[in-house]
C-alpha atoms as a PDB file:
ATOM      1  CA  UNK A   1     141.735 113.974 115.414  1.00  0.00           C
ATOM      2  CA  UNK A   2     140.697 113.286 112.136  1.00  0.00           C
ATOM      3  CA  UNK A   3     138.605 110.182 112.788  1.00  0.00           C
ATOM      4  CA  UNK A   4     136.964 112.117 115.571  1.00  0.00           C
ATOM      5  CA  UNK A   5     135.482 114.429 112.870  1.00  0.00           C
ATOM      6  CA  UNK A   6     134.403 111.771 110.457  1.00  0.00           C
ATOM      7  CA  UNK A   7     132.005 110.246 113.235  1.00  0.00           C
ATOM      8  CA  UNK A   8     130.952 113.238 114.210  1.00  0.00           C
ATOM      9  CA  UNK A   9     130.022 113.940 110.485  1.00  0.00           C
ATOM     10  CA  UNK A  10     129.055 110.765 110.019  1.00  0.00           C
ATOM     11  CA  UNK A  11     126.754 110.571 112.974  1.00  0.00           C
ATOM     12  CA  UNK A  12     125.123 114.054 111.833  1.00  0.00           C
ATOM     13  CA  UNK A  13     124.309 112.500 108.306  1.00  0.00           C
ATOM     14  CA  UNK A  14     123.065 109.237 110.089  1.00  0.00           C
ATOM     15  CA  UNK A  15     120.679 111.305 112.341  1.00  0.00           C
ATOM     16  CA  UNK A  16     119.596 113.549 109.559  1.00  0.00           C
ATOM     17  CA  UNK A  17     118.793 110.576 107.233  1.00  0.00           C
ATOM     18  CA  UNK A  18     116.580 108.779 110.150  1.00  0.00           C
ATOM     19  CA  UNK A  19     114.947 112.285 111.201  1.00  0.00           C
ATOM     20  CA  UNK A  20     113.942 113.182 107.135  1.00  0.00           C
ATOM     21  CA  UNK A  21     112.668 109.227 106.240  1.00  0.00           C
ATOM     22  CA  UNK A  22     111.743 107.450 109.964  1.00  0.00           C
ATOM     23  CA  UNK A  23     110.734 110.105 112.612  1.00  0.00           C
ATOM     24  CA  UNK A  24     108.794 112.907 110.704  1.00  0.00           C
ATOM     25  CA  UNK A  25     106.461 110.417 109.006  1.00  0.00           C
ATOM     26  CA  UNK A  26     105.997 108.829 112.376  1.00  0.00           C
ATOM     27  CA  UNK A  27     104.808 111.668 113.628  1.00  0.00           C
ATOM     28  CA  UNK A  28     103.370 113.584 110.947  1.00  0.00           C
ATOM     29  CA  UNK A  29     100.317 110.946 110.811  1.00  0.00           C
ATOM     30  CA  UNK A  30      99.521 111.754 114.137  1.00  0.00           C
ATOM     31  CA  UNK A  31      99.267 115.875 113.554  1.00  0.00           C
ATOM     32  CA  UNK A  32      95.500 116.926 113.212  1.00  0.00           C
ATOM     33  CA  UNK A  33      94.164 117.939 109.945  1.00  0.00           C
ATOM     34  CA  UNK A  34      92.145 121.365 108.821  1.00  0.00           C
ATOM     35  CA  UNK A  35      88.903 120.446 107.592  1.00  0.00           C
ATOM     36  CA  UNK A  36      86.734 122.168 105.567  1.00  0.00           C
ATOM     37  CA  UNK A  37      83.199 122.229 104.591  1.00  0.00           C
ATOM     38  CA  UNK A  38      83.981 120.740 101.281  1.00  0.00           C
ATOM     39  CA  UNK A  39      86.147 118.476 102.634  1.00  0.00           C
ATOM     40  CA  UNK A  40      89.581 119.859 101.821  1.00  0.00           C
ATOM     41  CA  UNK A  41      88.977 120.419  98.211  1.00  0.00           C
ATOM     42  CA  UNK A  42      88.438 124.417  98.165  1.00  0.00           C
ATOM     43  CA  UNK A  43      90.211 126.383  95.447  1.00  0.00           C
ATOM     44  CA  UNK A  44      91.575 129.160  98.161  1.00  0.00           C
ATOM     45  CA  UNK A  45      93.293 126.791 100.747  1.00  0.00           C
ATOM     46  CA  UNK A  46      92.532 125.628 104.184  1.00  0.00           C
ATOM     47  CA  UNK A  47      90.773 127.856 105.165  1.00  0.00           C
ATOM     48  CA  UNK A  48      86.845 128.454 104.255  1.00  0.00           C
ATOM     49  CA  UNK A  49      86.344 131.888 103.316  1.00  0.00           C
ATOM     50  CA  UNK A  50      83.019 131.889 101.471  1.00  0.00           C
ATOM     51  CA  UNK A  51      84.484 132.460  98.176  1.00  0.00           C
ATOM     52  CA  UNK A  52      83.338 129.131  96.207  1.00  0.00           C
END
């Protein structure tokens, strides 16, 4: 019983570590970016509001 919950724990912190450092950055490339007239470099976020 007791080795059955080490894998199990062990197989959560396994899939954790390759979800955090392999699979996000994978697919985090691939998400679209915001844009702005400045090119990304306003003072009041993502969004271009017309204050600078």
């Amino acid at each position: 019983m007791q080795t059955v919950l080490v894998l199990i724990t062990f197989s959560l912190a396994v899939g954790f570590l390759l979800k955090k450092f392999v699979w996000d950055p994978i697919f985090e490339s691939r998400k679209r970016t915001v844009t702005t007239v400045d090119g990304g470099r306003t003072k009041c976020g993502n969004k271009d509001c017309a204050c600078h």
